[in-house]
Protein backbone atom coordinates (compact mmCIF):
# COMPACT_ATOMS: atom_id res chain seq x y z
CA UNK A 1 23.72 11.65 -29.78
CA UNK A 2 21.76 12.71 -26.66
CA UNK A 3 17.94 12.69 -26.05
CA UNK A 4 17.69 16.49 -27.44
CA UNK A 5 19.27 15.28 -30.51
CA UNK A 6 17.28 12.69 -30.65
CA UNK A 7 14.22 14.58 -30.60
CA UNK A 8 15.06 17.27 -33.04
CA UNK A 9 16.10 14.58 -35.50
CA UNK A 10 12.83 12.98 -35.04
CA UNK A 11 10.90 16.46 -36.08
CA UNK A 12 13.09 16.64 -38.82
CA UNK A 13 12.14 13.80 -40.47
CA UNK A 14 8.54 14.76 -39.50
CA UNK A 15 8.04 11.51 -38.16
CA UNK A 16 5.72 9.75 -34.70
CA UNK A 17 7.58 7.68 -32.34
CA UNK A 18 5.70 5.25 -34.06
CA UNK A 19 6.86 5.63 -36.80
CA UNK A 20 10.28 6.08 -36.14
CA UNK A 21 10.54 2.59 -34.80
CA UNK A 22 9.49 1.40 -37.58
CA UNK A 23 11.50 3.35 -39.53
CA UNK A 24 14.81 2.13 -37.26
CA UNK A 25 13.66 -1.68 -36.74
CA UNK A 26 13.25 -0.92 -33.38
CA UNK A 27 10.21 -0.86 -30.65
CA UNK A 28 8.00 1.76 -29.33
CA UNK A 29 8.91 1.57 -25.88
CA UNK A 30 12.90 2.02 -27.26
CA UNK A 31 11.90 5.45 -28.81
CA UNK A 32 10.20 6.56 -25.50
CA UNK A 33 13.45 5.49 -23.89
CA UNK A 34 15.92 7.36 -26.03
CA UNK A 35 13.90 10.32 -25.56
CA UNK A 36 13.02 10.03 -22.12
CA UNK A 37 17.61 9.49 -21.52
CA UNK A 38 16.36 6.18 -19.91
CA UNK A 39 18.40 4.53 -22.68
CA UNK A 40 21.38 5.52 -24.54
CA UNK A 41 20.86 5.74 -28.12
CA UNK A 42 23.01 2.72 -29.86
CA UNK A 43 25.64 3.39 -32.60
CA UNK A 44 23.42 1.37 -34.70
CA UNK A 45 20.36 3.54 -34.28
CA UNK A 46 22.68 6.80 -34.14
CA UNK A 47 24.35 5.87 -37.72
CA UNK A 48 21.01 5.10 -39.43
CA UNK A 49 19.54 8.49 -37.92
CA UNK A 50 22.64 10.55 -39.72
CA UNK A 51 21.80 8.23 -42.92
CA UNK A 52 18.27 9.28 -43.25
CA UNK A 53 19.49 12.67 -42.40
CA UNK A 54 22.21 13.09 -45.21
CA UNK A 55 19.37 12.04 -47.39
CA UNK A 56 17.02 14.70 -46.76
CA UNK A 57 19.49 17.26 -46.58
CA UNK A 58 21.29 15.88 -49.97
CA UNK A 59 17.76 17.54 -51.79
CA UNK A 60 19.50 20.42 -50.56
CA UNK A 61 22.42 20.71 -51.97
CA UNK A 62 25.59 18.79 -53.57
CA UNK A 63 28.08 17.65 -50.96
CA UNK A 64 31.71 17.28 -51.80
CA UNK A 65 33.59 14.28 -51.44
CA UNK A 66 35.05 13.72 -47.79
CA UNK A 67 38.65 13.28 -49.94
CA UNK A 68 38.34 16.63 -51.16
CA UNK A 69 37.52 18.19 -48.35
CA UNK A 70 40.37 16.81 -46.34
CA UNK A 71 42.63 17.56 -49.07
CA UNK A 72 43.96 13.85 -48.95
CA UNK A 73 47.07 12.67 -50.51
CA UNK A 74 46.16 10.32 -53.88
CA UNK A 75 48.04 7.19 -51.81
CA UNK A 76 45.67 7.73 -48.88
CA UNK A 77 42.12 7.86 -50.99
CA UNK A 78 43.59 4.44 -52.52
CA UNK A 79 43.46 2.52 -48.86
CA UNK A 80 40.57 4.38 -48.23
CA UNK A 81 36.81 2.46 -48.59
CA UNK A 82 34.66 5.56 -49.25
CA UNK A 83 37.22 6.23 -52.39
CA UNK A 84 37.29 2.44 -53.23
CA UNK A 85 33.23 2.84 -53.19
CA UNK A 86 32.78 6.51 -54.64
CA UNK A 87 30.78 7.19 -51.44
CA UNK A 88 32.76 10.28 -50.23
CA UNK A 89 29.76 12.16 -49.21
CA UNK A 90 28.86 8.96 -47.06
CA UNK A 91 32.53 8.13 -45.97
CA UNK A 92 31.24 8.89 -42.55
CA UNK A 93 28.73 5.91 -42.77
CA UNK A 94 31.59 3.30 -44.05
CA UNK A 95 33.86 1.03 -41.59
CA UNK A 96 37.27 1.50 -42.14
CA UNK A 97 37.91 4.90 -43.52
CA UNK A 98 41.15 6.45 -43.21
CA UNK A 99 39.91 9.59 -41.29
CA UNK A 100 43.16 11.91 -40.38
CA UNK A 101 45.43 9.33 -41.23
CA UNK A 102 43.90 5.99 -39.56
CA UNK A 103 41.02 4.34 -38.92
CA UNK A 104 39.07 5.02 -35.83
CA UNK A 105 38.67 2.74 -33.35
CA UNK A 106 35.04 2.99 -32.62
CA UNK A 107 32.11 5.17 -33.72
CA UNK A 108 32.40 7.83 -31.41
CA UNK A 109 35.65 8.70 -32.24
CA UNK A 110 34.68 8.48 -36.04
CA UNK A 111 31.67 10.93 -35.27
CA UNK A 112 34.16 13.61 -33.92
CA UNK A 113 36.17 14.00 -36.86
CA UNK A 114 33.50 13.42 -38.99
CA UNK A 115 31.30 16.21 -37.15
CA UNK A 116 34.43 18.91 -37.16
């Protein structure tokens, strides 16, 4: 997530910089950084952003499960967390999914899968 991102998420959730530190457990002067690019937004802060997100947008509509979207074998949803959990529209949010075939090896990687 870059400072644009950032930002738009921000309006989105039609909070202040104030109030999104609050809302993230972070400070005021960390906002101003992540939207100034002084700072790189953590995976931490990135993750909980995309939370908050999925939760305004699940008002919206019904998401399927990431399982059946993937079209994944029954053996693979039973190593899988999100099908352990019956979180498969928040598989993206859970360590340790099997996302095309494996786990990932760190959030980034996890977001690009996730995001195509």
């Amino acid at each position: 997530m870059d400072k644009l991102e950032f930002k738009s998420y921000r309006s989105k959730l039609n909070k202040t910089q104030k109030q999104m530190a609050q809302l993230l457990g972070t400070s005021l002067k960390a906002i101003h950084s992540y939207e100034q690019g002084w700072r790189s937004i953590p995976p931490a802060v990135e993750r909980q952003i995309y939370f908050l997100m999925s939760r305004l947008n699940s008002k919206k509509k019904t998401r399927k499960s990431c399982w059946d979207i993937k079209k994944c074998a029954p053996e693979r949803k039973k190593q899988c967390p999100a099908y352990e959990f019956k979180t498969g529209d928040l598989c993206w949010f859970i360590n340790g999914t099997i996302c095309d075939g494996g786990v990932q090896n760190n959030w980034q990687d996890k977001m690009r899968i996730c995001q195509s």
